[in-house]
C-alpha atoms as a PDB file:
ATOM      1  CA  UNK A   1      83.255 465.434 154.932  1.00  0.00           C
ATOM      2  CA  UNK A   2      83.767 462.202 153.247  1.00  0.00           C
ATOM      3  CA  UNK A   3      87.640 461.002 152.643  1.00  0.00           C
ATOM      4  CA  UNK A   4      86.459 461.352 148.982  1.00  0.00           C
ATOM      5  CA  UNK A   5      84.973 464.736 148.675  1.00  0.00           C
ATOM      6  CA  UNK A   6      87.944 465.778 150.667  1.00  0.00           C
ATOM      7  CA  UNK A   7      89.916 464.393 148.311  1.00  0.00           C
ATOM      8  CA  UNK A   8      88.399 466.432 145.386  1.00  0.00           C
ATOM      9  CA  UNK A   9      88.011 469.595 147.663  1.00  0.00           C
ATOM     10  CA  UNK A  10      91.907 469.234 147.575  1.00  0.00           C
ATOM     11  CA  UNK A  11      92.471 468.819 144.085  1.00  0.00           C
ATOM     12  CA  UNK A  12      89.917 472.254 143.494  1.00  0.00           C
ATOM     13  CA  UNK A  13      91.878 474.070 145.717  1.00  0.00           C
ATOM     14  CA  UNK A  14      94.834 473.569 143.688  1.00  0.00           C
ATOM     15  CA  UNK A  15      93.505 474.268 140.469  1.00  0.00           C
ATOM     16  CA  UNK A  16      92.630 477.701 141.766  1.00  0.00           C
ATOM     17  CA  UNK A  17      92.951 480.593 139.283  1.00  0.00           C
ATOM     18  CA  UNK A  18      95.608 482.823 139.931  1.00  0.00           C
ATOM     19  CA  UNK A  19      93.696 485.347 141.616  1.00  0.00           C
ATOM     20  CA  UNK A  20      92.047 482.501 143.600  1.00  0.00           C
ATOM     21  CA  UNK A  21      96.125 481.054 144.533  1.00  0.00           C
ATOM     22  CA  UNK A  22      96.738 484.723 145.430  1.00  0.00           C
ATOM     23  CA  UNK A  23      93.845 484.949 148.211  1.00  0.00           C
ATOM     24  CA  UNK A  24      95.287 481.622 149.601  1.00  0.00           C
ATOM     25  CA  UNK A  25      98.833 482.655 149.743  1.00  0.00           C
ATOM     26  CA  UNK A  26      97.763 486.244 151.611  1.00  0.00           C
ATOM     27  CA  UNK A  27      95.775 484.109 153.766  1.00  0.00           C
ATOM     28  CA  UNK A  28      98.631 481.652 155.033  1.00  0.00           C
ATOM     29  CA  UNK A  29     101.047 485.003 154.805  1.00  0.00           C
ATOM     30  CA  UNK A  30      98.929 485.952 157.780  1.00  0.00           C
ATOM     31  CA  UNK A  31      98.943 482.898 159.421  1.00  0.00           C
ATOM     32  CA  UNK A  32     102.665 482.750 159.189  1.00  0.00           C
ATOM     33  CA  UNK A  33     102.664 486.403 160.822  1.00  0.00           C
ATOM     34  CA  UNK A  34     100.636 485.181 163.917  1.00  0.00           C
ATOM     35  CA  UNK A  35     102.949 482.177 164.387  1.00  0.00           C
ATOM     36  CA  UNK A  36     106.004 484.277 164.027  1.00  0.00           C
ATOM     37  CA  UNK A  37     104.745 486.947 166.811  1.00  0.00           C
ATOM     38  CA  UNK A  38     103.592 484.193 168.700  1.00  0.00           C
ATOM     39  CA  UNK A  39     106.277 481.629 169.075  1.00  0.00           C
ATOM     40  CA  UNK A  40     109.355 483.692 167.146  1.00  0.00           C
ATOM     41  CA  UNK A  41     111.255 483.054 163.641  1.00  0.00           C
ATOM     42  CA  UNK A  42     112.537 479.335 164.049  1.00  0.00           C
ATOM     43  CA  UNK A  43     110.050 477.062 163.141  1.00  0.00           C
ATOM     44  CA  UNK A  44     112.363 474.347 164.712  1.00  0.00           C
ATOM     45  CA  UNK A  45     111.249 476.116 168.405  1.00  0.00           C
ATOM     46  CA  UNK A  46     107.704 476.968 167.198  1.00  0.00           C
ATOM     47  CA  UNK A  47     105.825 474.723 166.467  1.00  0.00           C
ATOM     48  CA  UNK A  48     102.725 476.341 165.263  1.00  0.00           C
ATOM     49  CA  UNK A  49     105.110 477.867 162.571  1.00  0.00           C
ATOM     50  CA  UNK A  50     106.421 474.447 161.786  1.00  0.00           C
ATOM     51  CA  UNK A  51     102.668 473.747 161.087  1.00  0.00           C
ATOM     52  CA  UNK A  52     102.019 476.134 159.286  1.00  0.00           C
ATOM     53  CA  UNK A  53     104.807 475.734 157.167  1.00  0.00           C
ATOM     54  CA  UNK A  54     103.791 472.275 156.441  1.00  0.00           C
ATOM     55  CA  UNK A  55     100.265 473.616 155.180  1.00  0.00           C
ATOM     56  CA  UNK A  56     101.877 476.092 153.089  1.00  0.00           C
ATOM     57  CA  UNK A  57     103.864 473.449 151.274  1.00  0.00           C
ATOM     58  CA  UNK A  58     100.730 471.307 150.849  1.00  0.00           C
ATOM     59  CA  UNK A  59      99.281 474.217 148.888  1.00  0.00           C
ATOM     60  CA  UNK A  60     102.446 474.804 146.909  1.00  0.00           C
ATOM     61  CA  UNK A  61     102.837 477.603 148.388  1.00  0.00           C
ATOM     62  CA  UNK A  62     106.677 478.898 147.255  1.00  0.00           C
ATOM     63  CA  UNK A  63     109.275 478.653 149.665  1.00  0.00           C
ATOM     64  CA  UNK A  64     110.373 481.933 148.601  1.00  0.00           C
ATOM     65  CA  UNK A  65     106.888 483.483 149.411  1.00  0.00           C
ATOM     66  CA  UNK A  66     107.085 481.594 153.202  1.00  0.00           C
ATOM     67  CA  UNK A  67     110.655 482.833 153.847  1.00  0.00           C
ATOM     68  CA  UNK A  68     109.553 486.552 153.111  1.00  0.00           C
ATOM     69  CA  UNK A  69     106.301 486.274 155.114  1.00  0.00           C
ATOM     70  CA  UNK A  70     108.539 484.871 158.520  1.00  0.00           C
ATOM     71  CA  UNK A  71     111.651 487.778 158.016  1.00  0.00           C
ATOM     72  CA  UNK A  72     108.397 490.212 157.478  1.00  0.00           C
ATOM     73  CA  UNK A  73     106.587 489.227 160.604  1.00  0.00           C
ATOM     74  CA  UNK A  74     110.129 488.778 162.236  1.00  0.00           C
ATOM     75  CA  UNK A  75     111.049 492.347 161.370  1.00  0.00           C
ATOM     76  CA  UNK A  76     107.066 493.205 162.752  1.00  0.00           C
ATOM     77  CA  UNK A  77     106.731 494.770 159.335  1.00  0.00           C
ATOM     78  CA  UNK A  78     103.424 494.163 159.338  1.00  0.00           C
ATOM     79  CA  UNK A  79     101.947 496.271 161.734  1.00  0.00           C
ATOM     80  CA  UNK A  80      97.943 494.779 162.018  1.00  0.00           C
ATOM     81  CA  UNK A  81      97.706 493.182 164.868  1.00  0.00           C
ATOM     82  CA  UNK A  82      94.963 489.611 163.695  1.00  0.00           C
ATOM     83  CA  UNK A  83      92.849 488.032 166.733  1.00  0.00           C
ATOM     84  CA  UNK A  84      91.794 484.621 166.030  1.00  0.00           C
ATOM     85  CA  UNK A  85      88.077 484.011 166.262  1.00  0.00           C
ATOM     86  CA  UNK A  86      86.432 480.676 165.879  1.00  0.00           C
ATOM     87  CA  UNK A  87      82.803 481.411 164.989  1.00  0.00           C
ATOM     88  CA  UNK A  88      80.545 478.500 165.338  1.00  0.00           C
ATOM     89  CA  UNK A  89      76.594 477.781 163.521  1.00  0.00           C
ATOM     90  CA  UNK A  90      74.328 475.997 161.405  1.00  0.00           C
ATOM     91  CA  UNK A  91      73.553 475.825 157.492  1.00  0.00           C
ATOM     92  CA  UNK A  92      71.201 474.908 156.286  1.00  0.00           C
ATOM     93  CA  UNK A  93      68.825 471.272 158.008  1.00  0.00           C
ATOM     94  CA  UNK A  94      71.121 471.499 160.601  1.00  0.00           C
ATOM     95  CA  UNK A  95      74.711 471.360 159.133  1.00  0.00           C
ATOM     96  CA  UNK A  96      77.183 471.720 161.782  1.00  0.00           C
ATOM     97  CA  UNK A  97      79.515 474.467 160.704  1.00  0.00           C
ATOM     98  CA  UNK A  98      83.395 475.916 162.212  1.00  0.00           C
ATOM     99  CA  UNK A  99      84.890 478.776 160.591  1.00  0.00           C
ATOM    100  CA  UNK A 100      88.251 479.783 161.908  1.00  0.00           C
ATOM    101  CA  UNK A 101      89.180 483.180 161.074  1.00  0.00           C
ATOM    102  CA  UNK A 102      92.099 485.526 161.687  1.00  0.00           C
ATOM    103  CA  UNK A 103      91.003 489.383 161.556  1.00  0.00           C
ATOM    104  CA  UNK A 104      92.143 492.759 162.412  1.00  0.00           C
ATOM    105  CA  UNK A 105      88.462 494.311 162.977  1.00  0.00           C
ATOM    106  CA  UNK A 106      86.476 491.438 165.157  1.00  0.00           C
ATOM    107  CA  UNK A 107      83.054 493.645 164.385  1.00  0.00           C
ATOM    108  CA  UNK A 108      83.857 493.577 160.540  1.00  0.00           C
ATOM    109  CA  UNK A 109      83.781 489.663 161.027  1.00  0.00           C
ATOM    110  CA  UNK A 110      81.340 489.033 163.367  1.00  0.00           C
ATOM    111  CA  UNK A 111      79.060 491.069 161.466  1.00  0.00           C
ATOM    112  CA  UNK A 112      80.355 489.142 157.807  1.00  0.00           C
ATOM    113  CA  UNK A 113      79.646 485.793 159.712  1.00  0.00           C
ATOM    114  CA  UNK A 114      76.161 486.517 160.692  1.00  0.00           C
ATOM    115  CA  UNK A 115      75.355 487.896 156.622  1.00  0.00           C
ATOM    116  CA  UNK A 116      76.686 485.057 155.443  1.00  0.00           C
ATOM    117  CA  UNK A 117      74.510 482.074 157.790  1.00  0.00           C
ATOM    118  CA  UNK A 118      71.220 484.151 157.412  1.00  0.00           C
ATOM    119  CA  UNK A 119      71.485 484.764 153.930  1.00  0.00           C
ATOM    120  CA  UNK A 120      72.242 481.309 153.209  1.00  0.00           C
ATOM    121  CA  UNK A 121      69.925 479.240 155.065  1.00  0.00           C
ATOM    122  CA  UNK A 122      71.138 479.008 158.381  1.00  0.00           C
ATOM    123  CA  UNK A 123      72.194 480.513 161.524  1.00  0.00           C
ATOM    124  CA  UNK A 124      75.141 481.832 163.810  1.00  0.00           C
ATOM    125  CA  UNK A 125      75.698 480.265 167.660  1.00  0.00           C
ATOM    126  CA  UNK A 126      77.548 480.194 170.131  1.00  0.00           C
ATOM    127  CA  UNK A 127      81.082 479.060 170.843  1.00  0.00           C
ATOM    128  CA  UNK A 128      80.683 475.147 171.334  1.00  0.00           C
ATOM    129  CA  UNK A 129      77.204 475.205 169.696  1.00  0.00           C
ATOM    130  CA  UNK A 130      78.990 472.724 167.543  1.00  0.00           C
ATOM    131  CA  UNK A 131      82.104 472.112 168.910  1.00  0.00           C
ATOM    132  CA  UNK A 132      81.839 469.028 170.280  1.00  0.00           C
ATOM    133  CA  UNK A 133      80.708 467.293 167.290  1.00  0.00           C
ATOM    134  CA  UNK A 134      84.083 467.315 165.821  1.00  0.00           C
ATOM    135  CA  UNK A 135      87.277 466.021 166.986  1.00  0.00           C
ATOM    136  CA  UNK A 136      90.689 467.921 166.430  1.00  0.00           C
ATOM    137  CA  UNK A 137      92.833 465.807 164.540  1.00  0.00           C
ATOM    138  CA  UNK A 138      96.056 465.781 162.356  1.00  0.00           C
ATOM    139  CA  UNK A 139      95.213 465.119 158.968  1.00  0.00           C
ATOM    140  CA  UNK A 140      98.305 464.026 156.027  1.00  0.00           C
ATOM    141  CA  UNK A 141      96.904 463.642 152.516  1.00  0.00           C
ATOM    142  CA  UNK A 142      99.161 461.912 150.041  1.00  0.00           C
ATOM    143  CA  UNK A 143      98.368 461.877 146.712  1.00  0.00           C
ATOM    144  CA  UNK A 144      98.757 458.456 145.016  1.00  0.00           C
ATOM    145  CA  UNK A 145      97.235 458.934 141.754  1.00  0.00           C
ATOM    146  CA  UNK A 146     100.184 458.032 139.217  1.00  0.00           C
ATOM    147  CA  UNK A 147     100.044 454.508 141.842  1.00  0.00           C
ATOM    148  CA  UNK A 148     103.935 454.932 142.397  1.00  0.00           C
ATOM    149  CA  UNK A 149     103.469 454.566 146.191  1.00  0.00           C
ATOM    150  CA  UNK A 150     103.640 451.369 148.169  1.00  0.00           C
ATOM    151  CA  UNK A 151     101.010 451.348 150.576  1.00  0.00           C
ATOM    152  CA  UNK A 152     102.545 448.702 152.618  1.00  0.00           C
ATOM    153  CA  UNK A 153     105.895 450.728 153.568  1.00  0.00           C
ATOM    154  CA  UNK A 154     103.849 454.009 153.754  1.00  0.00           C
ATOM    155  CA  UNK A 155     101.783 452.727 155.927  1.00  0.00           C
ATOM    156  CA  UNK A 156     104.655 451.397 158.326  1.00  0.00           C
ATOM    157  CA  UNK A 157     106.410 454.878 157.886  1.00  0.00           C
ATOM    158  CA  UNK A 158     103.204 456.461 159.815  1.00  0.00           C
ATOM    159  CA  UNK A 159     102.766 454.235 161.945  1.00  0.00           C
ATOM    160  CA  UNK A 160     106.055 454.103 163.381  1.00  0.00           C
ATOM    161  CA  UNK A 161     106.738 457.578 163.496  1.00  0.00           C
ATOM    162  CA  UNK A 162     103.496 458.068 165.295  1.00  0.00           C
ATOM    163  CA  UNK A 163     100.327 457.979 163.054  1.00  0.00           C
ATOM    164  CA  UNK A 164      97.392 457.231 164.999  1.00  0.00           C
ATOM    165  CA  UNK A 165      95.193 455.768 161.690  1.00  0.00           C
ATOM    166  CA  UNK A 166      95.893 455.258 157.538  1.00  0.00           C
ATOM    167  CA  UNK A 167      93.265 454.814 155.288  1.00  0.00           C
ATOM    168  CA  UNK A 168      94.438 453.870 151.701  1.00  0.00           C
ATOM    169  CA  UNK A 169      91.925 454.929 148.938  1.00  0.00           C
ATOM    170  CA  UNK A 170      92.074 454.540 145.248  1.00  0.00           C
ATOM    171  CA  UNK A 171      94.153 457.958 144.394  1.00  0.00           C
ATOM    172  CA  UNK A 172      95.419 458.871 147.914  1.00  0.00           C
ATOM    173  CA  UNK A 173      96.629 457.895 151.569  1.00  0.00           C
ATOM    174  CA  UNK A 174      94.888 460.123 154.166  1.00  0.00           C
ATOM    175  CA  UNK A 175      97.284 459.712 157.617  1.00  0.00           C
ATOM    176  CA  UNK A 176      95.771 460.992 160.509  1.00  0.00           C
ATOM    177  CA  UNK A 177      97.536 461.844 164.301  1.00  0.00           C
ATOM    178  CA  UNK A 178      96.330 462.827 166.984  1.00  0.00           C
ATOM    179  CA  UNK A 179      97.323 467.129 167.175  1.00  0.00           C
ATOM    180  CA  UNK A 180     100.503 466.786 169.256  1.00  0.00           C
ATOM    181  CA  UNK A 181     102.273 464.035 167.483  1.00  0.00           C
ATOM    182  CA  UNK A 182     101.110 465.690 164.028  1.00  0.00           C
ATOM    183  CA  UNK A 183     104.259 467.532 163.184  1.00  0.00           C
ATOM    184  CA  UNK A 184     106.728 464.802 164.445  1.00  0.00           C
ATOM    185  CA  UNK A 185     105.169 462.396 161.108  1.00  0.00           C
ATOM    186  CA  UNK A 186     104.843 464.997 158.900  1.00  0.00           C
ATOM    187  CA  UNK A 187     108.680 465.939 160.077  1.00  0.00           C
ATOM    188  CA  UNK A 188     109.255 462.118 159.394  1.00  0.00           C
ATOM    189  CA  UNK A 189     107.411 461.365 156.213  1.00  0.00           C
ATOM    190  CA  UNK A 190     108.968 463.909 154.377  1.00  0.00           C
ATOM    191  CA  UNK A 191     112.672 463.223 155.383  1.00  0.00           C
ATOM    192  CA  UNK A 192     111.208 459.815 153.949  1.00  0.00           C
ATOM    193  CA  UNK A 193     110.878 461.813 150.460  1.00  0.00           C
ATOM    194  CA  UNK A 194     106.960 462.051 150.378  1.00  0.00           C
ATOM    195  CA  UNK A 195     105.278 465.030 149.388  1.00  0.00           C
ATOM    196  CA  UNK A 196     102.307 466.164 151.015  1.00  0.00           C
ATOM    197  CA  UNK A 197      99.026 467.807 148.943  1.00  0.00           C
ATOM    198  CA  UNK A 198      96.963 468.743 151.845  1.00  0.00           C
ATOM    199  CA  UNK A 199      98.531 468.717 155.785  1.00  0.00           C
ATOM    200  CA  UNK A 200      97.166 470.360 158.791  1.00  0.00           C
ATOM    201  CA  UNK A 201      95.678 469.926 162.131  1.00  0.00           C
ATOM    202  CA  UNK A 202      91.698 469.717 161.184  1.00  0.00           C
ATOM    203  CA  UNK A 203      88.307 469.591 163.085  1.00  0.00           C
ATOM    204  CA  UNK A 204      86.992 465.926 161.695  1.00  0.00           C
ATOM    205  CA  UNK A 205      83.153 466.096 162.200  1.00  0.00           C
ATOM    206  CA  UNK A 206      82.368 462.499 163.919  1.00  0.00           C
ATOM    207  CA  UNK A 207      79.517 461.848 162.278  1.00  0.00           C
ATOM    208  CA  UNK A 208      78.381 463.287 158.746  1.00  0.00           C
ATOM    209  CA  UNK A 209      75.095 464.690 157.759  1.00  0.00           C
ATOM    210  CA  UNK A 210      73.009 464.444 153.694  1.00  0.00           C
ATOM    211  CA  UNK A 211      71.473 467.277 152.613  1.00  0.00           C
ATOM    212  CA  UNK A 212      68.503 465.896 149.839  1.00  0.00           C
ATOM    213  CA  UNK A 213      66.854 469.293 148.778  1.00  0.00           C
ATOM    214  CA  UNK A 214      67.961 471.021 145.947  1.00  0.00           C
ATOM    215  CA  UNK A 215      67.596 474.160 147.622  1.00  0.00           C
ATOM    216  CA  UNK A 216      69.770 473.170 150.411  1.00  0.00           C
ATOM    217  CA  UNK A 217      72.323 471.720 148.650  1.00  0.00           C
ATOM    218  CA  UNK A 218      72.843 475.029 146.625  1.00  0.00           C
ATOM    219  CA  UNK A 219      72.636 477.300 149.998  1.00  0.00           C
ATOM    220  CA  UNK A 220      74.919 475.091 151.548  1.00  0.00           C
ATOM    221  CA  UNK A 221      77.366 475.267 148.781  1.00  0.00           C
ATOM    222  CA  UNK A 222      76.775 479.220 148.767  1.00  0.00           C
ATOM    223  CA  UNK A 223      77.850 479.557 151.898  1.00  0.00           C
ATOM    224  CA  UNK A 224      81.139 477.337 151.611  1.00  0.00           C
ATOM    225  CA  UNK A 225      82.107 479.494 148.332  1.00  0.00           C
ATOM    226  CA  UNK A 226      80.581 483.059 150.578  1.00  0.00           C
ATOM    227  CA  UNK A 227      83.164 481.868 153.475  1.00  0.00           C
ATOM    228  CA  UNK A 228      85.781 481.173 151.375  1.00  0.00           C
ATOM    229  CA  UNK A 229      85.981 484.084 149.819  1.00  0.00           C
ATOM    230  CA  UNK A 230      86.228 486.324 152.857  1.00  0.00           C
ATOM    231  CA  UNK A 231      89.713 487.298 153.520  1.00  0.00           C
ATOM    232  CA  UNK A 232      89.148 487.321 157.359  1.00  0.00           C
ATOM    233  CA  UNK A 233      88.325 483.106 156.843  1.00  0.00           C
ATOM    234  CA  UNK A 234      91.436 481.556 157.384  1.00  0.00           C
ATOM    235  CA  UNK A 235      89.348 477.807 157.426  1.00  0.00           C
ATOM    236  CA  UNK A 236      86.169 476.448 157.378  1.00  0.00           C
ATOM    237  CA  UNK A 237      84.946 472.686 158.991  1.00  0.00           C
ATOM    238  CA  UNK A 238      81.854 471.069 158.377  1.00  0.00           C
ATOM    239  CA  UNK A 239      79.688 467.914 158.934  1.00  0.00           C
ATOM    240  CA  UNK A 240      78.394 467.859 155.268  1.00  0.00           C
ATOM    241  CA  UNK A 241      78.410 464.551 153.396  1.00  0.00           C
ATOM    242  CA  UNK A 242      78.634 466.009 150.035  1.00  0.00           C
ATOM    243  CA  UNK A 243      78.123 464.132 147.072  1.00  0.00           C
ATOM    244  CA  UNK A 244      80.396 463.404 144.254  1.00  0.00           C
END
């Protein structure tokens, strides 16, 4: 995934239709209810939360819609019970593939997962089939479009509050951390006054793959628009090097 498809991936996600914004906001609801039952209410002693909080923002996700999800998961009045699953493959020539999914019916999935590869061009693994092609990193966009932001004193802001890399581009910074230090600069950029548009800890494939086939290129696309909309897909990862 190169920093400037990313870039553009980000900019399509938040020009989502409203029924398209909806599916993202029920997603991270659900994320938010894991965290909660996981770690508890105060995102300042959960962590996860706090993360999750931070890639809720990033999608402009209200704050009113986050405060109701954590008192809702707080108040367990959401009774499913979501088992994450990290299902692993390949699309199609080879592309390495993660989907990360949260789900209340693991045979539902499962089953949804397999559909999707084989109809698509490729084909389910294992766990770690893929793995270990990608690294797990924390990953800060900042968009810099309207050029108001001094790269110079951004890029000292990360680094000092513990970014492990910063790569400036035309229209945006990307900061990236390694996983436990990622909420500490995200904490520290925004007191700072910067505003996120994409924030999470990622799987960054180390090395990128081109598809040149027509065929491939629309199968491959199929199946990121197929995973996307399934409402057990929380996030998907891949080793694609797609073109502008």
């Amino acid at each position: 995934m190169s920093g400037h498809s990313k870039w553009n991936n980000i900019k399509n996600k938040k020009e989502k239709s409203d029924s398209q914004r909806a599916k993202i906001f029920t997603k991270i609801g659900r994320e938010i209810a894991v965290a909660v039952k996981a770690g508890g209410p105060d995102p300042a002693n959960n962590a996860k939360l706090k993360d999750v909080i931070a890639k809720a923002k990033s999608l402009n996700v209200p704050n009113d819609n986050i405060d109701r999800s954590i008192k809702k998961a707080a108040g367990d009045g959401d009774g499913s019970n979501y088992e994450s699953i990290t299902y692993e493959g390949y699309g199609p020539s080879g592309v390495a593939v993660i989907v990360e999914t949260l789900t209340d019916n693991r045979n539902r999935t499962a089953s949804s997962m397999r559909h999707y590869f084989d109809k698509f061009g490729g084909n389910l693994g294992q766990v770690g089939c893929v793995g270990f092609m990608f690294d797990k990193k924390g990953i800060i966009i900042i968009d810099n479009e309207e050029k108001e932001i001094d790269e110079e004193t951004l890029m000292m802001q990360a680094l000092d509050a513990g970014a492990a890399d910063f790569v400036a581009e035309d229209s945006y910074f990307e900061i990236s951390t390694e996983p436990d230090d990622f909420t500490a600069v995200c904490d520290a950029l925004e007191a700072d006054g910067y505003k996120f548009a994409s924030a999470q800890v990622e799987n960054v494939p180390q090395t990128t793959v081109t598809l040149t086939g027509e065929d491939d290129i629309k199968n491959m696309n199929k199946l990121i628009d197929a995973l996307e909309e399934d409402d057990d897909v929380q996030d998907i990862y891949h080793n694609w090097e797609e073109n502008e």
